[in-house]
N, C-alpha and C. Protein backbone atom coordinates (compact mmCIF):
# COMPACT_ATOMS: atom_id res chain seq x y z
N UNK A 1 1.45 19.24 -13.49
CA UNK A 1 1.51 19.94 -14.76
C UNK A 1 0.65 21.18 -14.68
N UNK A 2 1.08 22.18 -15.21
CA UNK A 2 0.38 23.44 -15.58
C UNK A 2 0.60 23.91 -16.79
N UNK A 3 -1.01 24.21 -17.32
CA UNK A 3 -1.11 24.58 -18.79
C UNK A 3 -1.86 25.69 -18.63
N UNK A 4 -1.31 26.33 -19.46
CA UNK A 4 -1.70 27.37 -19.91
C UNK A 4 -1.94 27.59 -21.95
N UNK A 5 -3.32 28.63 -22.08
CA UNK A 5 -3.38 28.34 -23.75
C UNK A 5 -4.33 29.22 -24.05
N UNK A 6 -4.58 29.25 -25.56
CA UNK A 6 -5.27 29.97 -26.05
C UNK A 6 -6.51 29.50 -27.13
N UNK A 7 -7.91 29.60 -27.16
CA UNK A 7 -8.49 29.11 -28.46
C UNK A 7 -9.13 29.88 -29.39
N UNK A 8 -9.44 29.55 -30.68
CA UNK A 8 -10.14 30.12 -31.51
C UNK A 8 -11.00 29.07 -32.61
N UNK A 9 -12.26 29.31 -32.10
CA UNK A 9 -12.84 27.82 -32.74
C UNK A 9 -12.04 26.69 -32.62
N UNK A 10 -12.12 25.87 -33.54
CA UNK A 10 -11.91 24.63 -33.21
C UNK A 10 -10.38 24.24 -33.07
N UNK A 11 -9.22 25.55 -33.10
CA UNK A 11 -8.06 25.45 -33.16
C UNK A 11 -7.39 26.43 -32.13
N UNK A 12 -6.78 25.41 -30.79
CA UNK A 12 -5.78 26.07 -29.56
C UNK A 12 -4.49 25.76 -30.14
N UNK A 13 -3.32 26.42 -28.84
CA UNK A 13 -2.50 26.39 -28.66
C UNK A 13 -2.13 26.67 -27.25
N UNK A 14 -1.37 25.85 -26.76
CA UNK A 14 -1.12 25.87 -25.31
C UNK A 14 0.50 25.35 -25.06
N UNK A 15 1.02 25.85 -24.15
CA UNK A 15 2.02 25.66 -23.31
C UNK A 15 1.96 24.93 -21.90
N UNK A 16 2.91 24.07 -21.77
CA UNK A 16 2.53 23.20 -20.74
C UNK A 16 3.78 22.64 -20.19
N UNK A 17 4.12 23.32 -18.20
CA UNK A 17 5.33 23.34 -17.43
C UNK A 17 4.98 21.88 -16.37
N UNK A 18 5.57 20.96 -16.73
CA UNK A 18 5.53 19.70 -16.08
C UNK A 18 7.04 20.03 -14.69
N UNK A 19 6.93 19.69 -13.33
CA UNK A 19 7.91 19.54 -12.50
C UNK A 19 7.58 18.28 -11.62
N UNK A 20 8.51 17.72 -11.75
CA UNK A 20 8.19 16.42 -10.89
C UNK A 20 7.83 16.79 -9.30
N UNK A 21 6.62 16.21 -8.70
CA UNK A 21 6.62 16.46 -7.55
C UNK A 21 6.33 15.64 -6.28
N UNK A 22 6.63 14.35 -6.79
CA UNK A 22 6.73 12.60 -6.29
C UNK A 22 8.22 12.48 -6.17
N UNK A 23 8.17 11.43 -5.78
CA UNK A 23 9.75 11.22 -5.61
C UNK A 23 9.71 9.73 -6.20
N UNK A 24 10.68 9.67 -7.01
CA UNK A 24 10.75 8.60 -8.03
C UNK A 24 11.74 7.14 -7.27
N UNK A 25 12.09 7.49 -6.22
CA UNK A 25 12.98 6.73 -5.25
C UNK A 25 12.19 5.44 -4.06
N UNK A 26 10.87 5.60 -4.99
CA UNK A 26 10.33 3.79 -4.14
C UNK A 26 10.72 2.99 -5.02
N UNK A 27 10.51 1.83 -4.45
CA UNK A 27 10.61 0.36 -5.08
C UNK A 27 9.32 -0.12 -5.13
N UNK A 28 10.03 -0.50 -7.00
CA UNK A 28 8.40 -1.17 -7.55
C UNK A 28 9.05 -2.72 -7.55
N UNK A 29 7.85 -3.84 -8.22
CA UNK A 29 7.59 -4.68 -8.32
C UNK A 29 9.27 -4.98 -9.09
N UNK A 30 8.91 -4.17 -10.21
CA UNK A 30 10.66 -4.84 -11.42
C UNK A 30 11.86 -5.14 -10.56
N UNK A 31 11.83 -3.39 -9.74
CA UNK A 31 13.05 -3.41 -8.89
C UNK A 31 13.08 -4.60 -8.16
N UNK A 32 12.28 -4.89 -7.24
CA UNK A 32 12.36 -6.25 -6.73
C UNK A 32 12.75 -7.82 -7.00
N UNK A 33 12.35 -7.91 -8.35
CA UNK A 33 12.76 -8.88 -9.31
C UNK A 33 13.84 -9.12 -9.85
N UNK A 34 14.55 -7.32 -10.47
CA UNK A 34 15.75 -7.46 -10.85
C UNK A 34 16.91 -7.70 -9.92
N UNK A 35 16.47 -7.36 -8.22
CA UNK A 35 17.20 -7.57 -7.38
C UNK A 35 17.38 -9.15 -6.93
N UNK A 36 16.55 -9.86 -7.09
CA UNK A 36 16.77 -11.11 -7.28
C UNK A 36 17.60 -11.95 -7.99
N UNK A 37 17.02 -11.22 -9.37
CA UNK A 37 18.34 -11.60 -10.21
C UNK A 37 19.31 -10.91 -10.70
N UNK A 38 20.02 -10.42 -9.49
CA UNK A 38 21.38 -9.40 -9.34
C UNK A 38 21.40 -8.52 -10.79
N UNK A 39 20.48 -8.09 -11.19
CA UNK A 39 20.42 -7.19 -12.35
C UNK A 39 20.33 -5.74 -12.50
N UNK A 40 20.87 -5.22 -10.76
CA UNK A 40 20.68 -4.01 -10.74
C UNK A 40 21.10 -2.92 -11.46
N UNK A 41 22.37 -3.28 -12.35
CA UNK A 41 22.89 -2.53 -12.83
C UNK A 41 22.65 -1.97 -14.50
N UNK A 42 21.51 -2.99 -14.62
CA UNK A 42 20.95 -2.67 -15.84
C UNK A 42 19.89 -2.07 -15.91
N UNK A 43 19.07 -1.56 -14.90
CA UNK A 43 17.95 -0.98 -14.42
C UNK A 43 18.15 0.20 -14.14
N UNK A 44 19.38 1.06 -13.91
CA UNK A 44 19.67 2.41 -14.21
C UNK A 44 19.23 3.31 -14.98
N UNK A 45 18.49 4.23 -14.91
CA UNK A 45 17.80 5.08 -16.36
C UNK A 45 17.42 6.09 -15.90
N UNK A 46 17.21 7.35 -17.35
CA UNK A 46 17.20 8.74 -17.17
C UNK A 46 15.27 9.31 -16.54
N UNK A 47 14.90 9.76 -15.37
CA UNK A 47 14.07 10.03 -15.06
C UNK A 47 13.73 11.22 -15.28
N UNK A 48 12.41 11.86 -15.78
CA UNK A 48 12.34 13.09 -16.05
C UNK A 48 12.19 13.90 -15.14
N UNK A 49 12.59 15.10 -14.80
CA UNK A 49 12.29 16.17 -13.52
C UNK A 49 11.32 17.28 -14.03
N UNK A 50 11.62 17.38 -15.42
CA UNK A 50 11.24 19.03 -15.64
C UNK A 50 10.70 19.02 -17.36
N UNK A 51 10.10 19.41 -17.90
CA UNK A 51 9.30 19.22 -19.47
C UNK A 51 8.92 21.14 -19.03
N UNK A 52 9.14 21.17 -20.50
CA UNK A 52 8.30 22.19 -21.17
C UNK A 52 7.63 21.44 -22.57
N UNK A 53 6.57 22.42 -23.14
CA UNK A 53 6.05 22.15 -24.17
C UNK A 53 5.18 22.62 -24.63
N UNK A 54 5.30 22.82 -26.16
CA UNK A 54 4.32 23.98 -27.03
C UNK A 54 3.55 22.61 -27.86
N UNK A 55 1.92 22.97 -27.77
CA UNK A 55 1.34 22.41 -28.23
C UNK A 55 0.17 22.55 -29.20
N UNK A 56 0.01 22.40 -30.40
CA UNK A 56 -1.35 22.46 -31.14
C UNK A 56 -2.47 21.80 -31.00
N UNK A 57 -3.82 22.27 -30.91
CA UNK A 57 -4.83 21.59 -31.13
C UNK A 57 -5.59 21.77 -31.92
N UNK A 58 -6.49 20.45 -32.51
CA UNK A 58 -7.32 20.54 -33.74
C UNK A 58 -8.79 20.22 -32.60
N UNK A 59 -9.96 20.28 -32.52
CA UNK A 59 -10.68 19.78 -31.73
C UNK A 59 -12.07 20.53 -31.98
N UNK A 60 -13.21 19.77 -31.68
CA UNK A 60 -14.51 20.52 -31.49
C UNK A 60 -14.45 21.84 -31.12
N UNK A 61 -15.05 23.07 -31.45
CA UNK A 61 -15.50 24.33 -30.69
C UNK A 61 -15.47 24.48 -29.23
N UNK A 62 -15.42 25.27 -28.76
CA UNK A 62 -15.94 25.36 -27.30
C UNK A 62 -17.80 24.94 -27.43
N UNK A 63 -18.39 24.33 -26.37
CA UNK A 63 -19.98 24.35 -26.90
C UNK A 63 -20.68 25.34 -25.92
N UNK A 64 -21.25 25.88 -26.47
CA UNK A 64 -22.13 27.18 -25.86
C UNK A 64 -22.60 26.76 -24.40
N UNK A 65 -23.39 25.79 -24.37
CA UNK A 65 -23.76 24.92 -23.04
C UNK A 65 -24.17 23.26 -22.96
N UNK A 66 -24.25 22.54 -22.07
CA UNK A 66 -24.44 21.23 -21.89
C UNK A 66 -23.53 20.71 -22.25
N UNK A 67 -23.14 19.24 -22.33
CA UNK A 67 -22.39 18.22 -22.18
C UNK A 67 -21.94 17.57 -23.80
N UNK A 68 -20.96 18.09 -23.95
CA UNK A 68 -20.46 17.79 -25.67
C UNK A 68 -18.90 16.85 -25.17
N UNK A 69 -19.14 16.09 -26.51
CA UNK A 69 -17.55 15.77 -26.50
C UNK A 69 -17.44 15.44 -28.20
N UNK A 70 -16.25 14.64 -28.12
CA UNK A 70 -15.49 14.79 -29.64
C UNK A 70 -14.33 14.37 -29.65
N UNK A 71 -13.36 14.30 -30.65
CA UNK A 71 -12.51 13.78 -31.35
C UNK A 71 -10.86 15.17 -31.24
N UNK A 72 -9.97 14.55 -30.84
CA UNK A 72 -9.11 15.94 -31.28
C UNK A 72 -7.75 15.35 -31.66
N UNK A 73 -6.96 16.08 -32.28
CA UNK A 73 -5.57 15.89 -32.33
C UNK A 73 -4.72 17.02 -32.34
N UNK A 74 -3.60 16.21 -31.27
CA UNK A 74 -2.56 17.14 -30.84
C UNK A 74 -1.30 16.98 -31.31
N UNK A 75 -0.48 17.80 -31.53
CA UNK A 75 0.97 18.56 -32.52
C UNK A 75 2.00 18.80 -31.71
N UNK A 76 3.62 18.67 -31.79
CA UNK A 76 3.69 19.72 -31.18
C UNK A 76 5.23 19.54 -30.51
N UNK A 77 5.72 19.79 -29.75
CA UNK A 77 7.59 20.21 -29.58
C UNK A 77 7.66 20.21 -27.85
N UNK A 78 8.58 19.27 -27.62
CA UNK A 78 9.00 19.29 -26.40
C UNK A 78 10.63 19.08 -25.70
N UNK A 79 10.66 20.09 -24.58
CA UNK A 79 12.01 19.73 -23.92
C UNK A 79 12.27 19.32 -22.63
N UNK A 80 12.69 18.33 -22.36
CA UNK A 80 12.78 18.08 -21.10
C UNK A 80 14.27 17.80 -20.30
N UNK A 81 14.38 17.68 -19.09
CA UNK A 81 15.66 17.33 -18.33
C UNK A 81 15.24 16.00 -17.89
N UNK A 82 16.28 15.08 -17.60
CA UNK A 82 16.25 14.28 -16.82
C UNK A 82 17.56 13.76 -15.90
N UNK A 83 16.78 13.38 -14.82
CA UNK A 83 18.22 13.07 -13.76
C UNK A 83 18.14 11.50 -13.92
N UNK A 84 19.92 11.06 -13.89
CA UNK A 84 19.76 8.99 -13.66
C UNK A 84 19.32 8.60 -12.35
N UNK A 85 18.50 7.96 -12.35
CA UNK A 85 18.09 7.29 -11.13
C UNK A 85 18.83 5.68 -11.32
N UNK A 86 19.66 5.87 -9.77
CA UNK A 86 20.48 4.40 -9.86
C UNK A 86 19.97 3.48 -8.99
N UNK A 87 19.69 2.28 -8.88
CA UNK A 87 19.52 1.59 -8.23
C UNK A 87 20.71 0.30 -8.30
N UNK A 88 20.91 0.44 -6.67
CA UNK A 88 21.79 -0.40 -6.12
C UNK A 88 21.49 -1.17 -5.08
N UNK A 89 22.23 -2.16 -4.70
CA UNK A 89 22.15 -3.16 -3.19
C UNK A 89 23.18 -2.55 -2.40
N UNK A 90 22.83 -2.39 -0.94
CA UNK A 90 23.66 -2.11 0.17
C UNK A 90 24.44 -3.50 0.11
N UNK A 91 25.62 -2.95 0.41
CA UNK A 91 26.49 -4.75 0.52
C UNK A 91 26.66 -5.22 1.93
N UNK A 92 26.51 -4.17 2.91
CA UNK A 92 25.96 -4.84 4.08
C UNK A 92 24.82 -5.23 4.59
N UNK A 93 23.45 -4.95 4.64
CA UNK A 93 22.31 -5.64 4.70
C UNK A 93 21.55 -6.09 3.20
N UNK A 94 21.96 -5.69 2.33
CA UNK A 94 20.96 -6.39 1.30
C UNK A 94 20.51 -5.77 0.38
N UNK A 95 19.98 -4.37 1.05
CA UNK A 95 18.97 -3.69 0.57
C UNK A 95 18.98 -3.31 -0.64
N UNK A 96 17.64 -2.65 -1.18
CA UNK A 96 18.01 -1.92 -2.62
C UNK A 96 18.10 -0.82 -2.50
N UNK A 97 18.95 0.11 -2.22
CA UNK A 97 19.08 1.82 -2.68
C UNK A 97 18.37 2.81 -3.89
N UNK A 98 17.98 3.40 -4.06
CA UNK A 98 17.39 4.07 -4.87
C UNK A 98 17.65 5.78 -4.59
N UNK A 99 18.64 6.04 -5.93
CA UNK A 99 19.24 7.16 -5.50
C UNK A 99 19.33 8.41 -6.86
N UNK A 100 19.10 9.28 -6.90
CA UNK A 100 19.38 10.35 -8.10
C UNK A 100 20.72 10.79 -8.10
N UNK A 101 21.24 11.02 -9.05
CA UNK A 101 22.54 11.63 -9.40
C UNK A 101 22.53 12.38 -10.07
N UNK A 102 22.54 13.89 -9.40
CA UNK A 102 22.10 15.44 -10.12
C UNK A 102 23.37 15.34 -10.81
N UNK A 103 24.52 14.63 -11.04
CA UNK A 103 25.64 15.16 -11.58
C UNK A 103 25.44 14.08 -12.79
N UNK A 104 24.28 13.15 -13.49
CA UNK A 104 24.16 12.66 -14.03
C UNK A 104 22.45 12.77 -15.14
N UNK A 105 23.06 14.12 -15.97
CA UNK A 105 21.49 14.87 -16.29
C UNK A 105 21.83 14.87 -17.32
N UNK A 106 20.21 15.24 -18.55
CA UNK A 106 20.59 14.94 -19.67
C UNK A 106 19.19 15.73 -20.05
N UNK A 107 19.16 16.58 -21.71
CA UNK A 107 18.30 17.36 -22.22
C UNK A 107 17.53 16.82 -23.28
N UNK A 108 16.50 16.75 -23.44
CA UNK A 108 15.79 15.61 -24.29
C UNK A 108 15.06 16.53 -25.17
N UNK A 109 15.08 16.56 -26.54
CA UNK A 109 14.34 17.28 -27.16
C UNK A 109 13.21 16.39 -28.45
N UNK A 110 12.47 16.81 -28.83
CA UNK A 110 11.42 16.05 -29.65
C UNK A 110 10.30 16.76 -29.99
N UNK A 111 9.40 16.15 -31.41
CA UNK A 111 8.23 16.39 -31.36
C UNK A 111 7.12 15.27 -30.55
N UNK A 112 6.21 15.74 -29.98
CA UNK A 112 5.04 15.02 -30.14
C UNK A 112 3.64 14.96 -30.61
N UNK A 113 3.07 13.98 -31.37
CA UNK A 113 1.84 13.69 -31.77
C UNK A 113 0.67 13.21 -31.17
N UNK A 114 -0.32 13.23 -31.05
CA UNK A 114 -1.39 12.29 -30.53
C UNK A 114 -2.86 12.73 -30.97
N UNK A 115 -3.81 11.86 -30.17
CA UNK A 115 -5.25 11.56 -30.49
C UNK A 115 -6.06 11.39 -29.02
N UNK A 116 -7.14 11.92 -29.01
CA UNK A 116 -7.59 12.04 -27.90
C UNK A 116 -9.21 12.35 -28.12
N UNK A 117 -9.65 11.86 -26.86
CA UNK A 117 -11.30 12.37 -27.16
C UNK A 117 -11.16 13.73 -25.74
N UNK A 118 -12.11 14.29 -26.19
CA UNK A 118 -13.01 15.63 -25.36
C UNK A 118 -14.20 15.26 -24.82
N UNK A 119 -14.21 15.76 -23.81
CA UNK A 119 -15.45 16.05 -23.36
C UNK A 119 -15.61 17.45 -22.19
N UNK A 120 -16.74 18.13 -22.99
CA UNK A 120 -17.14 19.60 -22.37
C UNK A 120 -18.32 19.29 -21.48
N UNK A 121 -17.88 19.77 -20.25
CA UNK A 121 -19.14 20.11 -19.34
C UNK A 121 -19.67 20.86 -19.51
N UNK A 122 -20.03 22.23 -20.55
CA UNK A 122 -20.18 23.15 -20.87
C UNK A 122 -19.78 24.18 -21.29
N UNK A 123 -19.23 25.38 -21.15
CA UNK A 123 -18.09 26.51 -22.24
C UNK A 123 -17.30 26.56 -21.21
N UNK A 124 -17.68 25.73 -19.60
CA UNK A 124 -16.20 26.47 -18.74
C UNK A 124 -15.20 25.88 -18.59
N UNK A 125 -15.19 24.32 -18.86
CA UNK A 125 -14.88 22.99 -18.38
C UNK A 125 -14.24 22.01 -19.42
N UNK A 126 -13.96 20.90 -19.02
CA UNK A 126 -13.71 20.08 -20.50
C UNK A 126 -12.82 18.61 -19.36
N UNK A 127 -12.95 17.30 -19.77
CA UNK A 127 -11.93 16.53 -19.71
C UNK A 127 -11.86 15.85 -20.83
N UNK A 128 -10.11 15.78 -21.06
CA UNK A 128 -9.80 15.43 -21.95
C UNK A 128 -8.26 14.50 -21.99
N UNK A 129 -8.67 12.95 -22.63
CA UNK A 129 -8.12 12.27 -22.40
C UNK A 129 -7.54 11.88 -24.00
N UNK A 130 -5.99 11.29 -24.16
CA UNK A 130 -5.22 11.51 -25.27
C UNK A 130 -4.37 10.54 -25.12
N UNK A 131 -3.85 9.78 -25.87
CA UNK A 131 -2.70 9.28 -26.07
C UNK A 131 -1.69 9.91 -26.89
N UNK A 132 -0.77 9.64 -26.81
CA UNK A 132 0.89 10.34 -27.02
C UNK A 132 1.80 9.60 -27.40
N UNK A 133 2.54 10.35 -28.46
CA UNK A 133 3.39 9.72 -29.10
C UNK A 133 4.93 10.87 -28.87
N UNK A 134 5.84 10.56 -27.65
CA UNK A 134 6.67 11.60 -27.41
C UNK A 134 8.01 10.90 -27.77
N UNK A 135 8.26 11.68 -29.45
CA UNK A 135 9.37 11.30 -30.06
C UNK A 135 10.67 12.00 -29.16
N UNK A 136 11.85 11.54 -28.99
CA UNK A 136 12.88 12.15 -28.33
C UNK A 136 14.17 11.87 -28.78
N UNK A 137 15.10 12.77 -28.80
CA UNK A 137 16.42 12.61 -28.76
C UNK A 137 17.11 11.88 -27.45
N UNK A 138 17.24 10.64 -27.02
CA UNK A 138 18.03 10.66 -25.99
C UNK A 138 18.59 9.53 -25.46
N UNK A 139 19.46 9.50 -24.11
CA UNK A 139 19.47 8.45 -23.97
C UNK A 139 18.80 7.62 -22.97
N UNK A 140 18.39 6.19 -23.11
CA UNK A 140 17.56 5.44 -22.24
C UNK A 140 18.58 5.19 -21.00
N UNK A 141 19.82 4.91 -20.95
CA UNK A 141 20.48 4.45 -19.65
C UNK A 141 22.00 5.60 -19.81
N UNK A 142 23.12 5.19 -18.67
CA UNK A 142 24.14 5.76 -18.76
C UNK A 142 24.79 4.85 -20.48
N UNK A 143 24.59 4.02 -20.23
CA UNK A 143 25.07 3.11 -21.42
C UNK A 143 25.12 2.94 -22.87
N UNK A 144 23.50 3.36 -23.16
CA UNK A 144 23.47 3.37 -24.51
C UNK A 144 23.58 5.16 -24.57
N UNK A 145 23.81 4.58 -25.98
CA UNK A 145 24.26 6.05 -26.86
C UNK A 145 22.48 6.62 -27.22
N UNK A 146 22.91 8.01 -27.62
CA UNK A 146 21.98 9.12 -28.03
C UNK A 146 21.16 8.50 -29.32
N UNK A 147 19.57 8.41 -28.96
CA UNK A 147 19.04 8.03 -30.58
C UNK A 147 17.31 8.43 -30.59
N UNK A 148 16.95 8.27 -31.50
CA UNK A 148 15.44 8.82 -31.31
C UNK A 148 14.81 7.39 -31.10
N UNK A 149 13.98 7.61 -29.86
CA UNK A 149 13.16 6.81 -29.36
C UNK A 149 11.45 7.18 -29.47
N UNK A 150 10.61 6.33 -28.99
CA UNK A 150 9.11 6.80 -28.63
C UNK A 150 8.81 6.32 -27.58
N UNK A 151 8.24 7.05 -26.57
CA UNK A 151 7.66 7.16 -25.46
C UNK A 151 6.34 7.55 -25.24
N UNK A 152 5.65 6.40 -25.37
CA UNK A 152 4.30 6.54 -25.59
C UNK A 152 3.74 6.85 -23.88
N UNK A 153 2.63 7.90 -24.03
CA UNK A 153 2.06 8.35 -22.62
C UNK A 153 0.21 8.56 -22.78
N UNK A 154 -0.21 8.13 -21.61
CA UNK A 154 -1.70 8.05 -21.55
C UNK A 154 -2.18 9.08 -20.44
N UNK A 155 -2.75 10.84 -21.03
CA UNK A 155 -2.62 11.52 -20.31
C UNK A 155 -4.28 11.58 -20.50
N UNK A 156 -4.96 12.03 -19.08
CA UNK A 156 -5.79 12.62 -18.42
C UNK A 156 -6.28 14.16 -17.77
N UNK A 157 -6.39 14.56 -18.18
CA UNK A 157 -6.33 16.11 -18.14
C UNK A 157 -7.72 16.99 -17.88
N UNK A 158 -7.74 17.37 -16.67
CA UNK A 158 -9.10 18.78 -16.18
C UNK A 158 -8.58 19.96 -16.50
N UNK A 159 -9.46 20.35 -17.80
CA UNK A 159 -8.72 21.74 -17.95
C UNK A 159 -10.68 22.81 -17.44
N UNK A 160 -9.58 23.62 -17.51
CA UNK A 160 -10.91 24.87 -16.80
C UNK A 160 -10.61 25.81 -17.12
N UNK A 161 -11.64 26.70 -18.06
CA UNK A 161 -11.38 27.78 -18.54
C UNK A 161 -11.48 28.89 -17.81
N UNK A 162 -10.78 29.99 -17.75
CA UNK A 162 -10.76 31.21 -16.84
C UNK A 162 -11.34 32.30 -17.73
């Protein structure tokens, strides 16, 4: 993720370009399970590649110097893409496949809300940790239909002022 923003006392605004840069194609624990119980085909779902997002903040001042923290809340509008990630069994050895299907993408739009504490290392620095409430238009699999969901996220964030 890269953010970029602006403050004025106790009230920013920032923009923030998320690109996936992992590859979402290992096998976890579920996958393993559902492959057991031949359930692969319900484990299909939209993975995100790409987010934009405009964001408000309410939060402590910048502090002149030493070690401050505090309370903040964040506002705010997001869009994202996502590709289906399918998971399948090879029918000749077994295996589980794990595969993207760029011809299977979808545009997710929403607000999100949250709450978070701060903490300043001084006027240059800050970590700041938040929970998230990322309302969306979309859909969870190829299957179900379009609806607003919540996708709750637990973000961690070194920001550094320039």
């Amino acid at each position: 993720r890269l953010t970029a923003g602006m403050r004025s006392g106790p009230v920013g605004v920032e923009v923030t370009l998320f690109a996936a840069a992992g590859s979402y194609l290992r096998e976890s624990s579920l996958d393993r399970q559902l492959g057991k119980l031949d359930r692969l085909d319900s484990y299909s779902a939209f993975l995100d590649t790409f987010t934009l997002s405009l964001m408000g903040e309410l939060a402590m001042p910048i502090p002149t110097s030493g070690l401050q923290g505090g309370p903040l809340g964040l506002a705010g509008f997001e869009v994202r893409r996502s590709v289906l990630r399918r998971v399948t069994q090879d029918p000749g050895t077994g295996d589980l496949r794990f595969e993207l299907d760029p011809n299977s993408t979808q545009v997710d739009i929403g607000p999100v809300v949250g709450i978070g504490i701060d903490l300043w290392a001084g006027p240059q620095g800050r970590l700041r940790v938040a929970g998230l409430d990322r309302i969306r238009y979309r859909r969870r699999s190829p299957a179900s239909q379009r609806r607003w969901t919540h996708d709750y996220a637990l973000t961690v964030d070194l920001l550094v002022i320039l």
